[in-house]
C-alpha atoms as a PDB file:
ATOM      1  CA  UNK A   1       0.000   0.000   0.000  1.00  0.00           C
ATOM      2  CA  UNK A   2       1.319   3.497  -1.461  1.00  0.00           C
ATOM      3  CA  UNK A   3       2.290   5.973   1.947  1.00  0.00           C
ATOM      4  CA  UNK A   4      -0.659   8.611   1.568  1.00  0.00           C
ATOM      5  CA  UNK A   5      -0.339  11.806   3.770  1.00  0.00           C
ATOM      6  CA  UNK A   6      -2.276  14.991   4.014  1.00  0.00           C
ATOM      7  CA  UNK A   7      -0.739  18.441   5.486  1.00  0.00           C
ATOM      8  CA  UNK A   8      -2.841  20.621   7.354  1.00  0.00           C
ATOM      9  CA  UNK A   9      -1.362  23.946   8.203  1.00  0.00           C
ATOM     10  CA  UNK A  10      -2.571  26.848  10.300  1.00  0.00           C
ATOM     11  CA  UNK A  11      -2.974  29.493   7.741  1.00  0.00           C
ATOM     12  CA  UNK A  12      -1.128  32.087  10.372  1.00  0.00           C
ATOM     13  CA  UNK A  13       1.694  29.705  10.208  1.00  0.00           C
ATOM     14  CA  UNK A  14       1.967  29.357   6.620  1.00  0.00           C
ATOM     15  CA  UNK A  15       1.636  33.128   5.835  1.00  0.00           C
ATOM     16  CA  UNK A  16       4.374  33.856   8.909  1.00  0.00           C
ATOM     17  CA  UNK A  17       6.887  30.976   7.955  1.00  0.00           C
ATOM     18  CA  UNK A  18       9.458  30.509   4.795  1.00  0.00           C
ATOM     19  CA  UNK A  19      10.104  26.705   5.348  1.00  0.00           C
ATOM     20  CA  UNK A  20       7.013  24.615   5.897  1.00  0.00           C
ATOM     21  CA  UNK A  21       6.921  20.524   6.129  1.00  0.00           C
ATOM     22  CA  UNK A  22       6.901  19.310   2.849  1.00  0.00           C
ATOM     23  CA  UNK A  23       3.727  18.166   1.369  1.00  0.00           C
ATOM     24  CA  UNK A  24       4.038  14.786   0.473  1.00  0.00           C
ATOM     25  CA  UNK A  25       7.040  12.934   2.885  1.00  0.00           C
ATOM     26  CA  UNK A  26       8.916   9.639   1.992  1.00  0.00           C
ATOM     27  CA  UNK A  27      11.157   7.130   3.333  1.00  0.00           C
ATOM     28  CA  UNK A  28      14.647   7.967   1.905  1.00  0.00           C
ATOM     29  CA  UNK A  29      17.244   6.426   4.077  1.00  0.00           C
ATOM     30  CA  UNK A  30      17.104   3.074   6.744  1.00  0.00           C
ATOM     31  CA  UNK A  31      19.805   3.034   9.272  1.00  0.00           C
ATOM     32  CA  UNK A  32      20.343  -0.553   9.728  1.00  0.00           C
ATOM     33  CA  UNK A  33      21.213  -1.709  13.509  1.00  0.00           C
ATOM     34  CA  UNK A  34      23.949  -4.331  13.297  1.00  0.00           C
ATOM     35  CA  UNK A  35      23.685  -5.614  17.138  1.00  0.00           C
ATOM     36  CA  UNK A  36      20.884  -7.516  17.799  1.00  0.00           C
ATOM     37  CA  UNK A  37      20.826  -6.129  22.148  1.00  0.00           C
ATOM     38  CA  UNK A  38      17.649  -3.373  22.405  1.00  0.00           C
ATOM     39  CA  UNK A  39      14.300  -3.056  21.751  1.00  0.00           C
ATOM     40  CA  UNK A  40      13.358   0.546  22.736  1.00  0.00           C
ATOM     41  CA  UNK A  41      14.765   2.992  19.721  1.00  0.00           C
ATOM     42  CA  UNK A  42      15.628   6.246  21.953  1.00  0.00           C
ATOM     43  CA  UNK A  43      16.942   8.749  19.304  1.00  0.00           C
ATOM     44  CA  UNK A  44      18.988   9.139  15.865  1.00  0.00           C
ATOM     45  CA  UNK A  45      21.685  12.282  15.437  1.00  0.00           C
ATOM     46  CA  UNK A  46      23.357  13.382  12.763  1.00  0.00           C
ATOM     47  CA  UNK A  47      26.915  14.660  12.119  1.00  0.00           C
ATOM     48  CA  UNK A  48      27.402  16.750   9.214  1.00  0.00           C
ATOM     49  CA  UNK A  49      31.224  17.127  10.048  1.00  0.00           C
ATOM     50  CA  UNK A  50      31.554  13.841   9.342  1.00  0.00           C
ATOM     51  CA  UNK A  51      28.482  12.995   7.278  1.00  0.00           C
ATOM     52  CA  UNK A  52      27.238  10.358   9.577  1.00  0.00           C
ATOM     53  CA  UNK A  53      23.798   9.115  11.852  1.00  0.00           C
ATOM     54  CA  UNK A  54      24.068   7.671  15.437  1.00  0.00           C
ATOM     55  CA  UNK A  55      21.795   5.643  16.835  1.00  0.00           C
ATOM     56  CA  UNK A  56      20.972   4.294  20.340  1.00  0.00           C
ATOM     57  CA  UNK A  57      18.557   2.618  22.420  1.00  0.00           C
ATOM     58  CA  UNK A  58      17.317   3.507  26.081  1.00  0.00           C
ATOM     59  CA  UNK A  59      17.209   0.782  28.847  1.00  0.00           C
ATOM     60  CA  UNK A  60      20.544  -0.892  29.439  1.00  0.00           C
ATOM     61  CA  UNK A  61      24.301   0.470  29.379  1.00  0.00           C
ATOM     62  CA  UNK A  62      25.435  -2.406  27.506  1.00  0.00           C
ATOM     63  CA  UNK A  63      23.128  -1.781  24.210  1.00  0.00           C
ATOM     64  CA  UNK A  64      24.784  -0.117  21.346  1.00  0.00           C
ATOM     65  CA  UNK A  65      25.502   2.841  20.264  1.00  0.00           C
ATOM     66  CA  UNK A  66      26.425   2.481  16.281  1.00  0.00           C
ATOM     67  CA  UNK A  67      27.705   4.688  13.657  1.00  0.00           C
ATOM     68  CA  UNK A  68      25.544   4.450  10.388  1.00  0.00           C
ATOM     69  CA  UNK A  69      27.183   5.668   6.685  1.00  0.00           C
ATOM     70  CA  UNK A  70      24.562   8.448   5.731  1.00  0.00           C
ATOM     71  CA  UNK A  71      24.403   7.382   2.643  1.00  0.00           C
ATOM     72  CA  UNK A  72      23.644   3.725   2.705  1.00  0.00           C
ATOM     73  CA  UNK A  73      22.471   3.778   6.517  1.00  0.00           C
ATOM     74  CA  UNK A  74      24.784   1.031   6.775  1.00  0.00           C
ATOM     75  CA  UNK A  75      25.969   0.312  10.433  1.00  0.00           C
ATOM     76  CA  UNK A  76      30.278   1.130  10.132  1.00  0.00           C
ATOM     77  CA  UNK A  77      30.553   1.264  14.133  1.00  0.00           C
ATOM     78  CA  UNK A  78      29.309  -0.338  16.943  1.00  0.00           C
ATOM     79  CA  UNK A  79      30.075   0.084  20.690  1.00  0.00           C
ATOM     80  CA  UNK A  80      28.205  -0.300  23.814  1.00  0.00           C
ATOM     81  CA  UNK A  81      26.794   2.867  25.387  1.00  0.00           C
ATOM     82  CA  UNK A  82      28.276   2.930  28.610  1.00  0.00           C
ATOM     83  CA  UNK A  83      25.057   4.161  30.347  1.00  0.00           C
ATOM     84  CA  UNK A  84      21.625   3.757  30.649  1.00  0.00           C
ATOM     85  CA  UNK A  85      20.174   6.899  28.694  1.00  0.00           C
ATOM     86  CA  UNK A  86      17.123   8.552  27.928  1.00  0.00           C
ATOM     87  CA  UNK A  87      18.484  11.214  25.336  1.00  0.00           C
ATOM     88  CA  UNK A  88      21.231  11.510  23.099  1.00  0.00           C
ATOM     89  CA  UNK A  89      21.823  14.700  20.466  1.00  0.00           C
ATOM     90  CA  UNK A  90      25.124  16.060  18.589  1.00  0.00           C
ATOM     91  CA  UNK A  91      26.935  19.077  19.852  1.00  0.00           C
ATOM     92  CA  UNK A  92      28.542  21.202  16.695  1.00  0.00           C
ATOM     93  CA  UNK A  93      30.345  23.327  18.609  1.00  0.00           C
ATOM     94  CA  UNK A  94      31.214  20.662  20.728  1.00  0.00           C
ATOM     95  CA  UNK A  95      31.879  18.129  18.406  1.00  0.00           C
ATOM     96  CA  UNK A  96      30.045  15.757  21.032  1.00  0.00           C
ATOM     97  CA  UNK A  97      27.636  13.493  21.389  1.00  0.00           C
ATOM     98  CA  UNK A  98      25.452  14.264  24.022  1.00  0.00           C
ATOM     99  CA  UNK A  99      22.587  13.366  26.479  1.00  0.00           C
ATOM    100  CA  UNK A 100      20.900  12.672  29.719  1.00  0.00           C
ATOM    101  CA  UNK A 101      20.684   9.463  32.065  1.00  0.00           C
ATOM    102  CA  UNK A 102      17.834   7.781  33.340  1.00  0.00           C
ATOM    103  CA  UNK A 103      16.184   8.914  36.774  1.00  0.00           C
ATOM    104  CA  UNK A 104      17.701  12.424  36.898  1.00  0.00           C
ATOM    105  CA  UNK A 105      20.854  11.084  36.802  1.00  0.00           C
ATOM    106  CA  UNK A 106      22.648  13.454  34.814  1.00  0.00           C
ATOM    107  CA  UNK A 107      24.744  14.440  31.615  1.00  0.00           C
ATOM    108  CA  UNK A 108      26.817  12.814  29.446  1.00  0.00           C
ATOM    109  CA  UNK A 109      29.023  13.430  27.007  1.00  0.00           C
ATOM    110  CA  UNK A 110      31.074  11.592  24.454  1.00  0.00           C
ATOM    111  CA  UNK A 111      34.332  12.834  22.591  1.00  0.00           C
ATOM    112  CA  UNK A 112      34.412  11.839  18.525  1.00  0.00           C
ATOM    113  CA  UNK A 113      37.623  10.208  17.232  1.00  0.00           C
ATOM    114  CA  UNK A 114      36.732   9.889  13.589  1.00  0.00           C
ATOM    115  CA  UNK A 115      34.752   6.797  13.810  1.00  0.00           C
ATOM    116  CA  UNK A 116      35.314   6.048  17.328  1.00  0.00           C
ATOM    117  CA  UNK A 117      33.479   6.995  20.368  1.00  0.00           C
ATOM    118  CA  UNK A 118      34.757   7.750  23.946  1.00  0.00           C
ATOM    119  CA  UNK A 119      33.135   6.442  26.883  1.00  0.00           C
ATOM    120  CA  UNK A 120      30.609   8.174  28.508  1.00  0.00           C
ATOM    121  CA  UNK A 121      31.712  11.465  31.006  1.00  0.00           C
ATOM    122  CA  UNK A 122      29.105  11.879  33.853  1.00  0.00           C
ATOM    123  CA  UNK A 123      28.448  15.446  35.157  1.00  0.00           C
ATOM    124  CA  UNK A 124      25.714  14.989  37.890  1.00  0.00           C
ATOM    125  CA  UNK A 125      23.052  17.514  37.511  1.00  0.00           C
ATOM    126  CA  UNK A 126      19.320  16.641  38.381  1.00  0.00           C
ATOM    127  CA  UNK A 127      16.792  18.604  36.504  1.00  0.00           C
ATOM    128  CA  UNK A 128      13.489  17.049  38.529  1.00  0.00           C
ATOM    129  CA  UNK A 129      11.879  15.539  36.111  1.00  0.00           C
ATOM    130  CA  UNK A 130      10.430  11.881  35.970  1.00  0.00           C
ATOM    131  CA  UNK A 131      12.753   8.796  35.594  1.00  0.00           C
ATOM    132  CA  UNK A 132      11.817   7.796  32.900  1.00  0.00           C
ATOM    133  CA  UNK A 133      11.670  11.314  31.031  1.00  0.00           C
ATOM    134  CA  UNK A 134      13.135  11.822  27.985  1.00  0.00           C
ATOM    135  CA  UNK A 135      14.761  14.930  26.528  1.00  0.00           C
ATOM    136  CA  UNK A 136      16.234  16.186  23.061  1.00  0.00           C
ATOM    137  CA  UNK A 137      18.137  19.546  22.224  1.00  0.00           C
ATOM    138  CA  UNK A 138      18.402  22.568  20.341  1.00  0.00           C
ATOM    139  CA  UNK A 139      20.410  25.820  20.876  1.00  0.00           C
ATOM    140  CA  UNK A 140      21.656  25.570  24.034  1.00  0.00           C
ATOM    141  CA  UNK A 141      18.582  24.308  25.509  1.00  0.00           C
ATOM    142  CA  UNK A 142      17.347  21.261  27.047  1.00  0.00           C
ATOM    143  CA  UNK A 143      13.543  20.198  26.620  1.00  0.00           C
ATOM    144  CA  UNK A 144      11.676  17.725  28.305  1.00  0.00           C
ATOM    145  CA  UNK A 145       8.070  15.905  27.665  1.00  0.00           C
ATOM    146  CA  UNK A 146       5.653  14.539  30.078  1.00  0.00           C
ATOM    147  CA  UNK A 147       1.813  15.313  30.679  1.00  0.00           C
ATOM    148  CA  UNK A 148       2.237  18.664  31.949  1.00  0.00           C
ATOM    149  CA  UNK A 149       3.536  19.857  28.665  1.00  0.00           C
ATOM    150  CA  UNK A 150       7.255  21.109  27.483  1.00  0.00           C
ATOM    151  CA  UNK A 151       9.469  21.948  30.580  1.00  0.00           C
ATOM    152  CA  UNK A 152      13.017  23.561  28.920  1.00  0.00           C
ATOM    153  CA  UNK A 153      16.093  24.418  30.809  1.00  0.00           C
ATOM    154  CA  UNK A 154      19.496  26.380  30.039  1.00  0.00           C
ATOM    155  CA  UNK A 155      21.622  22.949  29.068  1.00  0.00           C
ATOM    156  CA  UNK A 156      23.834  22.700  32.555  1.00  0.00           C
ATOM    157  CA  UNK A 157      21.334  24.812  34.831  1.00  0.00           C
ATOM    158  CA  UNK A 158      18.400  23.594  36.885  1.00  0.00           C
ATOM    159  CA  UNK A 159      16.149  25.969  36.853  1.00  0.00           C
ATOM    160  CA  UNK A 160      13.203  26.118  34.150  1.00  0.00           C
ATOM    161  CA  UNK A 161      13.331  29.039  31.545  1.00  0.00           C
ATOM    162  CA  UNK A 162       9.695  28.141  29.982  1.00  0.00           C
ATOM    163  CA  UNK A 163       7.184  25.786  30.182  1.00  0.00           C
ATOM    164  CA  UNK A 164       5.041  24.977  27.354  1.00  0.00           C
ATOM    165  CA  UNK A 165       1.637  22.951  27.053  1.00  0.00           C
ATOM    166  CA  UNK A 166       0.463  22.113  23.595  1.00  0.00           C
ATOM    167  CA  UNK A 167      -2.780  22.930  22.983  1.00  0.00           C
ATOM    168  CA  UNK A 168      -3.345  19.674  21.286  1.00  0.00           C
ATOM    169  CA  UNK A 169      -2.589  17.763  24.857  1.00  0.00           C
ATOM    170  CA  UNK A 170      -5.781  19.805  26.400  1.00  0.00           C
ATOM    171  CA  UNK A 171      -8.014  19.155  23.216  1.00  0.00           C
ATOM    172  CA  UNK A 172      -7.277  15.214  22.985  1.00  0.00           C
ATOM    173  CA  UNK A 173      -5.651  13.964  26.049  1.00  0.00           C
ATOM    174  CA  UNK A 174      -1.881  13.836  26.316  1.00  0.00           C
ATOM    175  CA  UNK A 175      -2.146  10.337  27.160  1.00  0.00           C
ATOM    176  CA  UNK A 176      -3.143   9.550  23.909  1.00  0.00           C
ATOM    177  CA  UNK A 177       0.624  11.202  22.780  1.00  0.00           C
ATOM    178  CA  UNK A 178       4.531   9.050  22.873  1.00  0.00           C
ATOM    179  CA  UNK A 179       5.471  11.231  25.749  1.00  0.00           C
ATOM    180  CA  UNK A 180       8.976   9.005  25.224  1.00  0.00           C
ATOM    181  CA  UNK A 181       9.405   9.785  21.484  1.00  0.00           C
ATOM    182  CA  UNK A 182       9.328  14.006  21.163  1.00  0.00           C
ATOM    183  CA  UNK A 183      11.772  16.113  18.698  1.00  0.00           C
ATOM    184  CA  UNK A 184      12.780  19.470  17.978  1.00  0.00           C
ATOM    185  CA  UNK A 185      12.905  20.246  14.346  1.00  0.00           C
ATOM    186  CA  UNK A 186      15.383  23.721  15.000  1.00  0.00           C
ATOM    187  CA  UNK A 187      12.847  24.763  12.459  1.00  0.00           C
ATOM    188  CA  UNK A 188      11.003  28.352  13.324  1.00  0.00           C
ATOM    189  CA  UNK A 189       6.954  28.024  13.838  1.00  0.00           C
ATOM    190  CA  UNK A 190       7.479  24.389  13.721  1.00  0.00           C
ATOM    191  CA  UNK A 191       9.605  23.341  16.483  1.00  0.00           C
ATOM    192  CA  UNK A 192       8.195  20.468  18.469  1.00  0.00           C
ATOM    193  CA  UNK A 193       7.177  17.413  17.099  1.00  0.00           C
ATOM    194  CA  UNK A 194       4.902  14.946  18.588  1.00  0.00           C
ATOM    195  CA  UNK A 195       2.661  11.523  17.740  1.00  0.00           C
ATOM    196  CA  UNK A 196      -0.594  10.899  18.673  1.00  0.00           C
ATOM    197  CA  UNK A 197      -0.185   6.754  18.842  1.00  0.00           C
ATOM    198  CA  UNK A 198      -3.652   6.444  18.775  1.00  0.00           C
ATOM    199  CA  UNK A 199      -4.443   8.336  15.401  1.00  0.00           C
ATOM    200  CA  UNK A 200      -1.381   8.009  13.417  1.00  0.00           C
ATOM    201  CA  UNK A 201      -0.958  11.509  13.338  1.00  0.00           C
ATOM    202  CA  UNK A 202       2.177  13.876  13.921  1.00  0.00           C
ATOM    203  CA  UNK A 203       1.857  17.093  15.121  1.00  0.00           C
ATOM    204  CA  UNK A 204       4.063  19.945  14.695  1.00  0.00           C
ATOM    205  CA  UNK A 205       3.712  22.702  17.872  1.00  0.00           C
ATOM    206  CA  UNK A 206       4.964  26.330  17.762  1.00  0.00           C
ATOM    207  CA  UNK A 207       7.296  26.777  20.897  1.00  0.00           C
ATOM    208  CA  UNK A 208       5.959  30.278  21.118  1.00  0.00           C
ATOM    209  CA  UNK A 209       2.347  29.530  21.876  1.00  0.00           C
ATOM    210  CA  UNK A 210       1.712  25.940  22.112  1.00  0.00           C
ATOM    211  CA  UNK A 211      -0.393  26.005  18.999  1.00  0.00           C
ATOM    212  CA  UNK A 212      -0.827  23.638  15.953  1.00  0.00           C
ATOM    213  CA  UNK A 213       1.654  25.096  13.370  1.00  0.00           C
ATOM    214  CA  UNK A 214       1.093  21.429  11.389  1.00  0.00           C
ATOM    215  CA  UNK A 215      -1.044  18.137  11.473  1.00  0.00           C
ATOM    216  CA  UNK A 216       0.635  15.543   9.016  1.00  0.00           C
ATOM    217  CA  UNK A 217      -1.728  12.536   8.726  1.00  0.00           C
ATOM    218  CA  UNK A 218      -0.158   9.286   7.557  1.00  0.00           C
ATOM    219  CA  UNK A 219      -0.621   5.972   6.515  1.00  0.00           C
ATOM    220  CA  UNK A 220       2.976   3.824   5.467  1.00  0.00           C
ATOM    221  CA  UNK A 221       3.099   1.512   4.038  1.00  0.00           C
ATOM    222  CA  UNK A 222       5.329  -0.353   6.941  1.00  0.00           C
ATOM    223  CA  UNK A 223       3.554  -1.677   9.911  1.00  0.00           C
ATOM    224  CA  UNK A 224       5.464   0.351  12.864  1.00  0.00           C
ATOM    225  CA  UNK A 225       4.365  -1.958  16.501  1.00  0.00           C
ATOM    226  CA  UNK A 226       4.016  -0.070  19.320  1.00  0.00           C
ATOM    227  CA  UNK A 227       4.684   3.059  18.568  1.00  0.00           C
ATOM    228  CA  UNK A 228       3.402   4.383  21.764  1.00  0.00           C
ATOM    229  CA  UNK A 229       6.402   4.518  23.412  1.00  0.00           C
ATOM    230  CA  UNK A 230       9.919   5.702  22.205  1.00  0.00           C
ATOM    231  CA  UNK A 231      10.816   4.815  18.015  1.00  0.00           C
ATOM    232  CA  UNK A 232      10.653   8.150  17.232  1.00  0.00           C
ATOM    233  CA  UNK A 233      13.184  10.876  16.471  1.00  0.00           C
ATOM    234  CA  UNK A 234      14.510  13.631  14.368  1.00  0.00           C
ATOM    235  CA  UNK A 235      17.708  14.351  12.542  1.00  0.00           C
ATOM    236  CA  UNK A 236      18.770  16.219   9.317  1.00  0.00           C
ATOM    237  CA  UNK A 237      14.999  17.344   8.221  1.00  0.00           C
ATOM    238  CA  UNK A 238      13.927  13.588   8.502  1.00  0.00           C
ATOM    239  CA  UNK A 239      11.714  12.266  11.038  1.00  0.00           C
ATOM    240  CA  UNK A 240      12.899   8.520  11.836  1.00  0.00           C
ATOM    241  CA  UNK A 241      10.971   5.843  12.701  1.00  0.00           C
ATOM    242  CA  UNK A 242      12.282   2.392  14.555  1.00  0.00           C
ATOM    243  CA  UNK A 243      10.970  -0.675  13.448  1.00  0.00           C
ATOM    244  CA  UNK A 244      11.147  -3.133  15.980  1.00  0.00           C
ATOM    245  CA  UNK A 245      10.720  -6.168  13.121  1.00  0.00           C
ATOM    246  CA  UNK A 246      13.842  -5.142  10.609  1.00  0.00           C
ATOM    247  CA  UNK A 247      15.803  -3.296  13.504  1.00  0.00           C
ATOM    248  CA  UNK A 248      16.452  -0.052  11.564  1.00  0.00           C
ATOM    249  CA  UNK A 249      15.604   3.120  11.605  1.00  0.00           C
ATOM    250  CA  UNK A 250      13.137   4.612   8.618  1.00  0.00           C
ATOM    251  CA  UNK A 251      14.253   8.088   7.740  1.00  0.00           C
ATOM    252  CA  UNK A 252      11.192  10.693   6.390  1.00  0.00           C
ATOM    253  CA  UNK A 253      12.304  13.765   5.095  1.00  0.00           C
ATOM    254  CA  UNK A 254       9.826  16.209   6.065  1.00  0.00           C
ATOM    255  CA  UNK A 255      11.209  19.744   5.357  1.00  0.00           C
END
């Protein structure tokens, strides 16, 4: 069956912004997972230094963290994470990889070597959030999920800078939302990404105001299980998916 998808956008946000979500998205990349440890897909970065994806899964310090060719998605590197995480971005002006432990744990960060990877260095900082919250990154700034909305923090500081609660969340019911499976696009009007499980339906928020800025409704043609928690990320305009049958990662262009 042929991937169909319809784009609803707020006509505010169309008039306001240059670079809307494309119209009609498709699957242009797989990042195929060579070790066979995980089953929760936590997040997919990219390195445009280097021209390569990283992949990892939350749960267990021991499951992988691999290096995939951007151009084939082909796994090139594999090593074990080194902690149990529930984020993971790239710096640029860090040249890091990047992230947050389970249960308020703290941060992590992991030095590049061409294609190797450090081990993990801790720096214990507790933002107060859930254990099991997740968080990505953009510009500095830290954001977390859960059903009281966006919380964001200066990366390194532990006290909130904004809160945020999607309007969508008090229309449908965040619980209906993968609270463990959030993005940040970097793009303006159309910042934060989220799924409603339940619908099939991806919704791009405005950080400003909580608002709609996008509604993408789609049916693939690849039967994604459980998609209510984690298998969902963002990285180089694509939206990826995790497939927990063929263990890779679907990448969706979408701007």
């Amino acid at each position: 069956m042929k991937t169909i998808l319809t784009l609803f956008v707020a006509l505010g946000a169309q008039l306001s912004f240059a670079q809307a979500p494309l119209q009609n998205i498709k699957k242009d990349i797989q990042l195929t997972v060579q070790s066979d440890a995980g089953y929760n897909g936590l997040a997919v970065a990219y390195n445009p230094k280097q021209n390569v994806y990283y992949s990892v899964f939350a749960g267990n310090a021991s499951f992988p963290l691999e290096i995939h060719n951007a151009s084939t998605g082909a796994s090139i590197y594999t090593r074990e994470i080194g902690a149990d995480i529930r984020g993971m971005w790239y710096n640029p002006k860090k040249d890091q990889i990047q992230g947050i432990l389970v249960g308020n744990e703290g941060l992590y960060t992991m030095d590049l070597d061409g294609n190797t990877i450090s081990s993990p260095a801790i720096t214990n900082i507790a933002y107060g959030m859930d254990f099991n919250d997740i968080a990505c990154y953009h510009n500095k700034k830290i954001y977390f999920l859960n059903g009281n909305g966006l919380t964001v923090f200066k990366q390194g500081k532990t006290k909130a800078v904004k809160n945020i609660y999607p309007e969508v969340f008090g229309a449908q019911g965040s619980e209906s939302f993968n609270m463990n499976g959030f993005f940040h696009t970097g793009v303006k009007g159309y910042e934060i990404g989220v799924l409603n499980f339940a619908d099939g339906k991806l919704y791009l928020i405005n950080e400003s105001n909580g608002k709609t800025a996008a509604m993408i409704d789609i049916t693939f043609d690849t039967d994604y299980p459980e998609m209510d928690r984690f298998k969902i990320s963002y990285a180089n305009k694509r939206v990826f998916l995790y497939n927990v049958n063929s263990r890779a990662w679907d990448g969706y262009k979408l701007f």
